[in-house]
C-alpha atoms as a PDB file:
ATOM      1  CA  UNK A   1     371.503 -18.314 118.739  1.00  0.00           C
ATOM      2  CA  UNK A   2     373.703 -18.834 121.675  1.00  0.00           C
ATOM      3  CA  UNK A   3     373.117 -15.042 122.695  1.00  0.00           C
ATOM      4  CA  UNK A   4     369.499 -15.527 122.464  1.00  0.00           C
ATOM      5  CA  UNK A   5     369.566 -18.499 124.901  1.00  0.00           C
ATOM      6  CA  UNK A   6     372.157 -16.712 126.856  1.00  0.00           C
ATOM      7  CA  UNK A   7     369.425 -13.893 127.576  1.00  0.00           C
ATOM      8  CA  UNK A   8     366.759 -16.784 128.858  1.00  0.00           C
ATOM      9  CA  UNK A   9     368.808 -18.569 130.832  1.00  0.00           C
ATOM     10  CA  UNK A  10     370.109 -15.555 132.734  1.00  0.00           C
ATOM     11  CA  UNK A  11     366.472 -13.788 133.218  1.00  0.00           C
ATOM     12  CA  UNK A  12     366.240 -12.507 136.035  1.00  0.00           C
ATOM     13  CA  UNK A  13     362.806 -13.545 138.475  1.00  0.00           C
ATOM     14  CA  UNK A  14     361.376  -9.604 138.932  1.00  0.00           C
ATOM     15  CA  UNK A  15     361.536  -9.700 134.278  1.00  0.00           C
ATOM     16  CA  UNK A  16     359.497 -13.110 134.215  1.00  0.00           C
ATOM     17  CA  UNK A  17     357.102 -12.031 136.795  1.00  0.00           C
ATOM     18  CA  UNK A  18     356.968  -9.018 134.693  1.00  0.00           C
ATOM     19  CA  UNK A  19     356.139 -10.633 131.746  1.00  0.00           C
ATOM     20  CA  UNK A  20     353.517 -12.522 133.100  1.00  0.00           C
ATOM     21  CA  UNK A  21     351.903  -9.222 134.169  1.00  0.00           C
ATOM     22  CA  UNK A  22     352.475  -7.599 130.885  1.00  0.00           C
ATOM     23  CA  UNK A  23     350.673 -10.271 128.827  1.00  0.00           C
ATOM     24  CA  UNK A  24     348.048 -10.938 131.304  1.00  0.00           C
ATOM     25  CA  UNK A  25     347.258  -7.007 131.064  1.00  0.00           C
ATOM     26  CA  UNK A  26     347.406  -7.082 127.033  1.00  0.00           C
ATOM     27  CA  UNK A  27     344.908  -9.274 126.726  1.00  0.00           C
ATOM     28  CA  UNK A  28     342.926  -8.281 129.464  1.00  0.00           C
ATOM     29  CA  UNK A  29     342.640  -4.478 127.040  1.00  0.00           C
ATOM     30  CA  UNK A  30     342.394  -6.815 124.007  1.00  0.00           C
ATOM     31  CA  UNK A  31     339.328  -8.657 125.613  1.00  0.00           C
ATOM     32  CA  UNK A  32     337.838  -5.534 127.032  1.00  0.00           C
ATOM     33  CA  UNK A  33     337.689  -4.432 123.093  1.00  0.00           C
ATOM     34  CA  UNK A  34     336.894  -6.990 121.147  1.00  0.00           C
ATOM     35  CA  UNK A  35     334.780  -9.535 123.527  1.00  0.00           C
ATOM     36  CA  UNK A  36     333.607 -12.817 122.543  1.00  0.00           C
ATOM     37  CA  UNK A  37     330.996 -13.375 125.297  1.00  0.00           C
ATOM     38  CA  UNK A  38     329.459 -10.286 127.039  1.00  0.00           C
ATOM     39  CA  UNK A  39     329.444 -10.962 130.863  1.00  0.00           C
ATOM     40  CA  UNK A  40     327.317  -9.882 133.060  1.00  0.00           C
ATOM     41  CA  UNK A  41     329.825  -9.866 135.961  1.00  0.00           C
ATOM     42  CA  UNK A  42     332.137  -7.537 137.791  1.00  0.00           C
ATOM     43  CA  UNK A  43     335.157  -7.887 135.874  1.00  0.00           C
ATOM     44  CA  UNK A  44     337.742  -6.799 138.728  1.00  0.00           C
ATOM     45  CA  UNK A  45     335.821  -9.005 141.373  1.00  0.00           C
ATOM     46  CA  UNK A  46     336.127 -11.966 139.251  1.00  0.00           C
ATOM     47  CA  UNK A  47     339.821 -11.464 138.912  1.00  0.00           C
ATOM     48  CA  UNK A  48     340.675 -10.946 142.597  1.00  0.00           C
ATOM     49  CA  UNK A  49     340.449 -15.041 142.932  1.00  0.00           C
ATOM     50  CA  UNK A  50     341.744 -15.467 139.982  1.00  0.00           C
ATOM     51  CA  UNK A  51     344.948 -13.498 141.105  1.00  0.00           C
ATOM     52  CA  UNK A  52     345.522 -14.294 144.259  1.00  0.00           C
ATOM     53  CA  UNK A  53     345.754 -17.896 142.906  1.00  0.00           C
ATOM     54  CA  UNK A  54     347.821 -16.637 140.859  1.00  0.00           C
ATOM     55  CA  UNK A  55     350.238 -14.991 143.384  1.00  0.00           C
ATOM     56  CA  UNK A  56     350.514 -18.960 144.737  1.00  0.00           C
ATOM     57  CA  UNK A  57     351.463 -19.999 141.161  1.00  0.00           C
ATOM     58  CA  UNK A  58     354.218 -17.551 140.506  1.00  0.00           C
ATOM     59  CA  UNK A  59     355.615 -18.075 144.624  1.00  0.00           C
ATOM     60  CA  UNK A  60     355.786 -22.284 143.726  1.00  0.00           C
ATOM     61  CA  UNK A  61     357.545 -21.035 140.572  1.00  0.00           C
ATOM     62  CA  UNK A  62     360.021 -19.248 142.127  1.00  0.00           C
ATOM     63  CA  UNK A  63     360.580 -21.971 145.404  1.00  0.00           C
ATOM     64  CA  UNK A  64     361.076 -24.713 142.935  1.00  0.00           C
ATOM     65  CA  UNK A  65     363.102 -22.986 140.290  1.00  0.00           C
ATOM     66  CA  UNK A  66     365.669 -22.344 143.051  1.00  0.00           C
ATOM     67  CA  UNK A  67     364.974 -26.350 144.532  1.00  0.00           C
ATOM     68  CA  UNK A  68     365.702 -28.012 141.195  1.00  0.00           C
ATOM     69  CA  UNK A  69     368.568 -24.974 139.932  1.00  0.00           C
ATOM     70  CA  UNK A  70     370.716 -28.320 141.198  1.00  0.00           C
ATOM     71  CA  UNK A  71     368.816 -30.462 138.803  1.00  0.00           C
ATOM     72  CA  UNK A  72     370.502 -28.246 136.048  1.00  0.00           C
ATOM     73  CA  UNK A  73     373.956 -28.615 137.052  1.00  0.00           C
ATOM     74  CA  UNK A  74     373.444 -32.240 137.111  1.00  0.00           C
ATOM     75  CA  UNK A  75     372.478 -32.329 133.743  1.00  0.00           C
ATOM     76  CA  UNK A  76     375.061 -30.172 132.595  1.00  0.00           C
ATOM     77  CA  UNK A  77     377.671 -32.458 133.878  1.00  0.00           C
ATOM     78  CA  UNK A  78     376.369 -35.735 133.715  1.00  0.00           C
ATOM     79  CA  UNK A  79     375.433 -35.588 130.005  1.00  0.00           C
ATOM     80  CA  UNK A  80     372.491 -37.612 130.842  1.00  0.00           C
ATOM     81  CA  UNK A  81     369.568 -37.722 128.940  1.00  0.00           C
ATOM     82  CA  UNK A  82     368.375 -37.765 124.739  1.00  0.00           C
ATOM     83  CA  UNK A  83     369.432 -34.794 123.274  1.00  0.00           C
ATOM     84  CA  UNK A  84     373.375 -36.021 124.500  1.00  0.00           C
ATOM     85  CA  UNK A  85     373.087 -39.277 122.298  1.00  0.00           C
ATOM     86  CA  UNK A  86     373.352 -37.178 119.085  1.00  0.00           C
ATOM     87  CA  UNK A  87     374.137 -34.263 117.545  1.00  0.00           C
ATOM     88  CA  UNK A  88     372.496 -31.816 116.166  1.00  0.00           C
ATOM     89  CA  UNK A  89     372.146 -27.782 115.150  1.00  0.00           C
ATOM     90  CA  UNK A  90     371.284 -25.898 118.372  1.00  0.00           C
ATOM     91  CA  UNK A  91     368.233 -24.631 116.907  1.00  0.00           C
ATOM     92  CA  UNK A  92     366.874 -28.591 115.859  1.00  0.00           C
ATOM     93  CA  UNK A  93     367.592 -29.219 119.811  1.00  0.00           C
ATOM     94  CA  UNK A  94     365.657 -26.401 121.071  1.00  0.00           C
ATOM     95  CA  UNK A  95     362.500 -27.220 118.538  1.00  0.00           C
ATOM     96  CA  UNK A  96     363.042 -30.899 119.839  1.00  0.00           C
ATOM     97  CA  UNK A  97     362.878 -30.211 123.755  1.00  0.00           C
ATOM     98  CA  UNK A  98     359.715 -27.571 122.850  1.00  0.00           C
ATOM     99  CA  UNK A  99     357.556 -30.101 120.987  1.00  0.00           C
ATOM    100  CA  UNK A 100     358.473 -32.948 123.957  1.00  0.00           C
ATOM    101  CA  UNK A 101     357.809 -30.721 126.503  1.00  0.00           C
ATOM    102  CA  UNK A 102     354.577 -29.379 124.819  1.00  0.00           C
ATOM    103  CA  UNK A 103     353.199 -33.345 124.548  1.00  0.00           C
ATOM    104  CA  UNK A 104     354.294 -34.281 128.031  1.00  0.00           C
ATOM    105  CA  UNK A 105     354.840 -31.712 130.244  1.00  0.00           C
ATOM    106  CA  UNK A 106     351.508 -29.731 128.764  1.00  0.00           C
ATOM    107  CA  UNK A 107     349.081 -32.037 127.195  1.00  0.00           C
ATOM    108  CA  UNK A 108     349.656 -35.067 128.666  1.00  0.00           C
ATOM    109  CA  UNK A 109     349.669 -33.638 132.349  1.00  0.00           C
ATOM    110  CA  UNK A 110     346.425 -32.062 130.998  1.00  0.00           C
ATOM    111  CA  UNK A 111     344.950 -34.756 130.109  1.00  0.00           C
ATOM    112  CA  UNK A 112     345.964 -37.146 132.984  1.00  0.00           C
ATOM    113  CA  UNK A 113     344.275 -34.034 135.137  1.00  0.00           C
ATOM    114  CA  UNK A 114     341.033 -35.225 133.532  1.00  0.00           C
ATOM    115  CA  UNK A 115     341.300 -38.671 133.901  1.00  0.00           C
ATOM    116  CA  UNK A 116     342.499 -39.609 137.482  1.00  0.00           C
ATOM    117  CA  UNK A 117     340.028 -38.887 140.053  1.00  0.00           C
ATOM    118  CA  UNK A 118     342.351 -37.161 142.044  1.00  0.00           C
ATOM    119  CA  UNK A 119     344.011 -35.169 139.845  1.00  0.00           C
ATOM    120  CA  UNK A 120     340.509 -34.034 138.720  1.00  0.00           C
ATOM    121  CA  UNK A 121     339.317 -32.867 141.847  1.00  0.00           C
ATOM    122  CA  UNK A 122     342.483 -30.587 142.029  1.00  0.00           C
ATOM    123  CA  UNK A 123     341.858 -29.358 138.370  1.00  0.00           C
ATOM    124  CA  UNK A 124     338.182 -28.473 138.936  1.00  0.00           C
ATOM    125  CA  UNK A 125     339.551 -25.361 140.239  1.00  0.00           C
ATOM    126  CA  UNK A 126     340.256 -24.304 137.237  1.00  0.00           C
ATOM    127  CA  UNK A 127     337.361 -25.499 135.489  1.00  0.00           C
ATOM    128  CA  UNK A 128     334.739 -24.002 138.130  1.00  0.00           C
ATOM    129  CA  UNK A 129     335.229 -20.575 136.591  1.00  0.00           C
ATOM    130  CA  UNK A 130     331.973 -19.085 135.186  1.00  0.00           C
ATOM    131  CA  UNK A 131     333.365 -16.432 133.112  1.00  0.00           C
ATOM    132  CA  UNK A 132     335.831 -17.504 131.303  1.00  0.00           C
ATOM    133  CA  UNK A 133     338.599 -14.766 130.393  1.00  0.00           C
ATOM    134  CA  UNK A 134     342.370 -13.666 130.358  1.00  0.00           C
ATOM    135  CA  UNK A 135     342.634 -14.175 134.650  1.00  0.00           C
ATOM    136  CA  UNK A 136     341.363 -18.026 134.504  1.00  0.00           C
ATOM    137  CA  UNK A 137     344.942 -18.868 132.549  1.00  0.00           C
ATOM    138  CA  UNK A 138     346.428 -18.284 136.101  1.00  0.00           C
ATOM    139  CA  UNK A 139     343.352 -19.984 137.840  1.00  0.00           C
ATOM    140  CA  UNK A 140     345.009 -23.096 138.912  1.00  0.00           C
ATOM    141  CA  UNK A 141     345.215 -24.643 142.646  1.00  0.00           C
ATOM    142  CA  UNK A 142     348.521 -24.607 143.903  1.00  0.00           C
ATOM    143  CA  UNK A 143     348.645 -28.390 144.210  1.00  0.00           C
ATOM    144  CA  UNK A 144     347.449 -28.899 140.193  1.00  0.00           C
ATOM    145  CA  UNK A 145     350.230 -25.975 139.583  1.00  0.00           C
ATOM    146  CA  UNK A 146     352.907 -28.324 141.819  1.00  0.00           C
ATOM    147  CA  UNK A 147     352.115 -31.577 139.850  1.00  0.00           C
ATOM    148  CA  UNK A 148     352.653 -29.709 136.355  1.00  0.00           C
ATOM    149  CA  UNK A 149     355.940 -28.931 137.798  1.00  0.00           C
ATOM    150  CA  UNK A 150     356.920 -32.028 138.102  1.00  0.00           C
ATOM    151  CA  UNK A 151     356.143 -33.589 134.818  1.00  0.00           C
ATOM    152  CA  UNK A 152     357.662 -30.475 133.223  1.00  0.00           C
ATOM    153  CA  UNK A 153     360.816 -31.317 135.605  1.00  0.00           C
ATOM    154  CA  UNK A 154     360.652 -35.284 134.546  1.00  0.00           C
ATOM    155  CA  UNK A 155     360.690 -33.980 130.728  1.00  0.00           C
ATOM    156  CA  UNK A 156     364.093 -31.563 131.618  1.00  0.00           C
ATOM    157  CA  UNK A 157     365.228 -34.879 132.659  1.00  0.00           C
ATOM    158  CA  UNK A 158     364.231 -37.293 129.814  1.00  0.00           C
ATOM    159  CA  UNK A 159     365.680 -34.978 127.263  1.00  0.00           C
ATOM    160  CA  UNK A 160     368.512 -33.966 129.451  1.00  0.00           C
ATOM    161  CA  UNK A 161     368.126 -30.066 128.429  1.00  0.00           C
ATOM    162  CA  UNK A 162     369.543 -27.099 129.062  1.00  0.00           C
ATOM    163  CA  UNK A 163     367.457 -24.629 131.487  1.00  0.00           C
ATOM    164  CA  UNK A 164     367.443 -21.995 128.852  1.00  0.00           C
ATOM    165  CA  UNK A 165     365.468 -24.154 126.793  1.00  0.00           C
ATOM    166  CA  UNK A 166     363.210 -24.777 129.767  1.00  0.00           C
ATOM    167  CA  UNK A 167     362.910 -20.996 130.657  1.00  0.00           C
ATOM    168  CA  UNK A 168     362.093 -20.525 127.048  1.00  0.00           C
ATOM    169  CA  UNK A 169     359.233 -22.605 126.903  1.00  0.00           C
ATOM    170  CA  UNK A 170     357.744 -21.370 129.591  1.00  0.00           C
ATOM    171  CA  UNK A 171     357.662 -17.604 128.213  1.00  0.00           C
ATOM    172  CA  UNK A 172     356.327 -18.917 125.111  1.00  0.00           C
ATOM    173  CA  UNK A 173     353.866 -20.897 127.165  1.00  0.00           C
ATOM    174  CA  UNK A 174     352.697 -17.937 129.498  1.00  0.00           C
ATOM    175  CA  UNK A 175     351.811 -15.838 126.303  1.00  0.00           C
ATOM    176  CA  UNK A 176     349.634 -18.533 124.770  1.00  0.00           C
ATOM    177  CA  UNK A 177     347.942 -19.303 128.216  1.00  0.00           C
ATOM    178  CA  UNK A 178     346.806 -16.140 128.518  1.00  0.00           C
ATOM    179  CA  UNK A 179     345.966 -15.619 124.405  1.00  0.00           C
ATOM    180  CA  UNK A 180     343.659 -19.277 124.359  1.00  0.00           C
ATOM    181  CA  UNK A 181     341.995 -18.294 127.700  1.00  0.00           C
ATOM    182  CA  UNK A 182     340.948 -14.700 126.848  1.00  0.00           C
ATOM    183  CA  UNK A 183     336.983 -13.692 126.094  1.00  0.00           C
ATOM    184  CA  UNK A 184     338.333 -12.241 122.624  1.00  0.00           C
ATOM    185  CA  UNK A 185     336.900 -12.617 119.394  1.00  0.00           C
ATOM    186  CA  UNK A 186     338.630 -13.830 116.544  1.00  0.00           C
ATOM    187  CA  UNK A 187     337.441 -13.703 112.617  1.00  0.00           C
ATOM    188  CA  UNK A 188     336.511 -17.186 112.435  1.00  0.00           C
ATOM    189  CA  UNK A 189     338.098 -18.445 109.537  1.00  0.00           C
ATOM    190  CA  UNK A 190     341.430 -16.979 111.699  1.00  0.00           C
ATOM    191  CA  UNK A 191     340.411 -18.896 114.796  1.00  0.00           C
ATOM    192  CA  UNK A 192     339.824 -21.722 112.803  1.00  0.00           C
ATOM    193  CA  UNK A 193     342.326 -22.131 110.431  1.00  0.00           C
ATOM    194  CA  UNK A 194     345.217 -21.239 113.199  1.00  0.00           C
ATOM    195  CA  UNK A 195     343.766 -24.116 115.122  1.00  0.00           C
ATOM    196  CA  UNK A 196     345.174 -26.387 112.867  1.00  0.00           C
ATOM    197  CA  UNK A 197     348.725 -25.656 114.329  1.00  0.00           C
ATOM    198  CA  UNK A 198     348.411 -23.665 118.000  1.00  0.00           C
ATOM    199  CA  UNK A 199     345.705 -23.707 120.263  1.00  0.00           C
ATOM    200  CA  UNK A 200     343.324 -20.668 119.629  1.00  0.00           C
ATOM    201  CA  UNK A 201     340.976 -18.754 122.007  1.00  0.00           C
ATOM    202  CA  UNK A 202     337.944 -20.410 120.492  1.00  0.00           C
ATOM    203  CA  UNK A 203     339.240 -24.032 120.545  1.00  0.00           C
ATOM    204  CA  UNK A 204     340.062 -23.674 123.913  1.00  0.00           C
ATOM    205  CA  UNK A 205     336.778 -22.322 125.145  1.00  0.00           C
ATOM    206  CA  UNK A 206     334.918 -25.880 124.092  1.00  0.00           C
ATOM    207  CA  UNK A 207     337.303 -27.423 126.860  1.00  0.00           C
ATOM    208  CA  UNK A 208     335.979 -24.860 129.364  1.00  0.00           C
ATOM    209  CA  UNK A 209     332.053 -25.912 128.747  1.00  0.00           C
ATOM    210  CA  UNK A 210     330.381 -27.031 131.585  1.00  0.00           C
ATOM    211  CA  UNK A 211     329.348 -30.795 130.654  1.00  0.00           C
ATOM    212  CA  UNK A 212     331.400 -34.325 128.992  1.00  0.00           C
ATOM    213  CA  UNK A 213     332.190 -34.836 126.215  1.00  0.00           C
ATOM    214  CA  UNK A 214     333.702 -30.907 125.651  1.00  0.00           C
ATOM    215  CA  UNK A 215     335.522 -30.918 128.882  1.00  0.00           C
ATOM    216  CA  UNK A 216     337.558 -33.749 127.962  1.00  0.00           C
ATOM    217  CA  UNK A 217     338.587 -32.393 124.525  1.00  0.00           C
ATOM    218  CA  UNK A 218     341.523 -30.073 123.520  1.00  0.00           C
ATOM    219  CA  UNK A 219     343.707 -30.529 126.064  1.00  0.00           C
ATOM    220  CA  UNK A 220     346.750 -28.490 124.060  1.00  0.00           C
ATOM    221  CA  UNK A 221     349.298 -26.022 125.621  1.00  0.00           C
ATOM    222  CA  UNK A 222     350.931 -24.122 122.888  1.00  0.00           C
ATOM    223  CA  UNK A 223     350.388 -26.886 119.834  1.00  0.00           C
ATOM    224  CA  UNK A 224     346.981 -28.521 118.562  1.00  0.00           C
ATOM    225  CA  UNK A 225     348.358 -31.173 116.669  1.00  0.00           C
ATOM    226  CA  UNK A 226     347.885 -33.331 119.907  1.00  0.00           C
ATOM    227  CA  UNK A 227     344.681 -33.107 120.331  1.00  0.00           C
ATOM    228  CA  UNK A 228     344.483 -33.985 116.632  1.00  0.00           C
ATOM    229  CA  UNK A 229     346.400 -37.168 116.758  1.00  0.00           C
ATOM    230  CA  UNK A 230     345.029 -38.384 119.507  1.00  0.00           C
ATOM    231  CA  UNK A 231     341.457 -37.377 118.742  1.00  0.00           C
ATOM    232  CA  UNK A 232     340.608 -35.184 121.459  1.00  0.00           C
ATOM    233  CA  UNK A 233     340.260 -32.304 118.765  1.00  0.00           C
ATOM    234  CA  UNK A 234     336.708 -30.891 119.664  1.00  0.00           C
ATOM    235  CA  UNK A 235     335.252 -27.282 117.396  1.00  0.00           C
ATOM    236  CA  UNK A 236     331.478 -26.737 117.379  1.00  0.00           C
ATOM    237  CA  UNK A 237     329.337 -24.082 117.729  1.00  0.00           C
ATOM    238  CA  UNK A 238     330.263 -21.213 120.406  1.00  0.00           C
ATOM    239  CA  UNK A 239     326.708 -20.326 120.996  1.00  0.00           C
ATOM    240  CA  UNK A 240     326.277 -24.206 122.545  1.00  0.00           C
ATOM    241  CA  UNK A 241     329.323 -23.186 125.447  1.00  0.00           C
ATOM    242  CA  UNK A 242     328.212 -22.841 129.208  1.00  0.00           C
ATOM    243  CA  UNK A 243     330.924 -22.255 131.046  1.00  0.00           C
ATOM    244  CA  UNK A 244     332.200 -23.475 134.792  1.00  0.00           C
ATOM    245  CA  UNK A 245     331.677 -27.570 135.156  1.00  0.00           C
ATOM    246  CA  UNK A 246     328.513 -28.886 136.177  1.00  0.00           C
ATOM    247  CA  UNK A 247     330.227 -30.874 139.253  1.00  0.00           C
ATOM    248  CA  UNK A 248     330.696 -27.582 141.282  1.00  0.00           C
ATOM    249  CA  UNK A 249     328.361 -25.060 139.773  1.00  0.00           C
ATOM    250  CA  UNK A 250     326.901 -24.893 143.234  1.00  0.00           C
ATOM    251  CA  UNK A 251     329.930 -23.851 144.576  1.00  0.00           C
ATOM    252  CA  UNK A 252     330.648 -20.259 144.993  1.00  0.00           C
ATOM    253  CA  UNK A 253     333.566 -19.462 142.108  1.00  0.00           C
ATOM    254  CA  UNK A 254     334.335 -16.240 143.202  1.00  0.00           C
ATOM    255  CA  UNK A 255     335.567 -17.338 146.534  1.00  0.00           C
ATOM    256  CA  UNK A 256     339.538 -17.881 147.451  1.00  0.00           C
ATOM    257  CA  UNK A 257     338.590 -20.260 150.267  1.00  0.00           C
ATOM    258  CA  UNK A 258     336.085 -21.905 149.014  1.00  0.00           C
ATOM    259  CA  UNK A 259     338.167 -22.685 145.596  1.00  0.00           C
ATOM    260  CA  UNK A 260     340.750 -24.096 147.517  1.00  0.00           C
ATOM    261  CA  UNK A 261     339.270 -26.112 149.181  1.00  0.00           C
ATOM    262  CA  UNK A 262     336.877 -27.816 146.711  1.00  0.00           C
ATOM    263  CA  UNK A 263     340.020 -30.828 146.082  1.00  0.00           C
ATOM    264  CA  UNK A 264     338.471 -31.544 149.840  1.00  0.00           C
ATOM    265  CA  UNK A 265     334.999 -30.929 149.933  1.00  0.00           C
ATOM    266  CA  UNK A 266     332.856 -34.290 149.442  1.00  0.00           C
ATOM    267  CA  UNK A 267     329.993 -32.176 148.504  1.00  0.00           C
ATOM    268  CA  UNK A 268     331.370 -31.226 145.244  1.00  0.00           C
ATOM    269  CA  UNK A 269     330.138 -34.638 143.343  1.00  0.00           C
ATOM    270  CA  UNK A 270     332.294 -36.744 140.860  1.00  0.00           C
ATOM    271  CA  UNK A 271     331.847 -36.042 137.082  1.00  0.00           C
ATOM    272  CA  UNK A 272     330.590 -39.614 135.509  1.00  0.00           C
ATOM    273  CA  UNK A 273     332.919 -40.765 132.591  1.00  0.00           C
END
């Protein structure tokens, strides 16, 4: 077990960027194959945004990985934090830190991204895509991206973990981003009956329809079980989904500037809720 964490906490930037790319291009054959939706869209044209947000995303990554590396060695030597007030198998801590940082660094930034007026206008971004498939899991506005950051660096901090645990995570994270985000099709007693554990591809696509009260519903990262307990569990009927959100659908989705720059723009209205 300690070799296996060894590995994660010593990966080196050039392998996780890799694996990003990897899984991103997996799914984006997978999706090509076995579609869900058939779009009528330019598939490479509606990535380049997509991407070159995307490029932002994994250059924050890599500036505050090396800001917070300090945050670590703190950690390390200070003992702060839960998992030092007991002890326990080094398998039971690693499960612990996943499911905490799953619930607070995942969902509950998610839904707190819905909720705060904000925050929402950052996370429309995100929401404003049209055709949903494997590139919107690395649609995000670098600002929305930042903010994640630092509720997934709070949650380090609150459980006092090491950053293998943390690195882990977040390769476990990047493959089901870009698995619950991609136009595939699932049997649907699969999709369904996986959904009452992880997040699935169709669950997630109800939180990517254009209109209340879908938008506000499955918030989950990697587990569903939070959406179930705090009933923001949503499945229906795929054939009811629109996608892109119906406070920017006269914005232009396919263009860089324009995407980041909707957190700004006063004519993109305010969602009621």
């Amino acid at each position: 077990m300690q070799d296996f964490l060894y590995f994660f906490e010593h990966m080196p930037i050039w392998m996780k960027a890799g694996w990003v790319f990897v899984v991103l291009a997996i799914f984006w054959i997978l999706e090509g194959n076995y579609s869900q939706f058939r779009f009528k869209y330019r598939k490479w044209r509606h990535a380049r945004v997509n991407l070159f947000l995307l490029l932002f995303v994994l250059s924050i990554n890599a500036i505050f990985g090396i800001a917070t590396a300090g945050v670590f060695v703190w950690l390390s030597d200070s003992g702060f934090g839960i998992l030092n007030l007991f002890e326990a198998p080094v398998w039971v801590e690693l499960l612990l830190s996943i499911l905490v940082l799953d619930l607070l660094a995942q969902y509950t930034v998610h839904f707190l991204l819905h909720k705060i007026p904000a925050m929402w206008r950052l996370h429309i971004v995100h929401h404003s895509d049209k055709h949903v498939d494997v590139t919107t899991g690395t649609r995000h506005h670098p600002i929305d991206f930042l903010f994640r950051e630092l509720f997934a660096l709070g949650t380090v901090v609150i459980m006092g973990m090491p950053i293998s645990f943390y690195f882990f995570y977040r390769i476990v994270s990047v493959l089901f981003t870009y698995f619950t985000h991609a136009n595939m099709a699932l049997p649907l007693w699969l999709d369904k009956g996986l959904s009452y554990l992880i997040v699935t591809p169709n669950m997630h696509k109800f939180h990517h329809h254009y209109q209340l009260p879908w938008t506000d519903s499955n918030y989950g990262n990697i587990l569903s079980v939070w959406d179930r307990i705090f009933g923001t569990y949503v499945y229906g009927d795929l054939r009811e989904i629109k996608y892109g959100v119906d406070v920017a659908d006269h914005r232009d989705d396919e263009n860089l500037g324009i995407q980041l720059g909707i957190p700004f723009d006063r004519s993109v209205g305010k969602t009621k809720r």
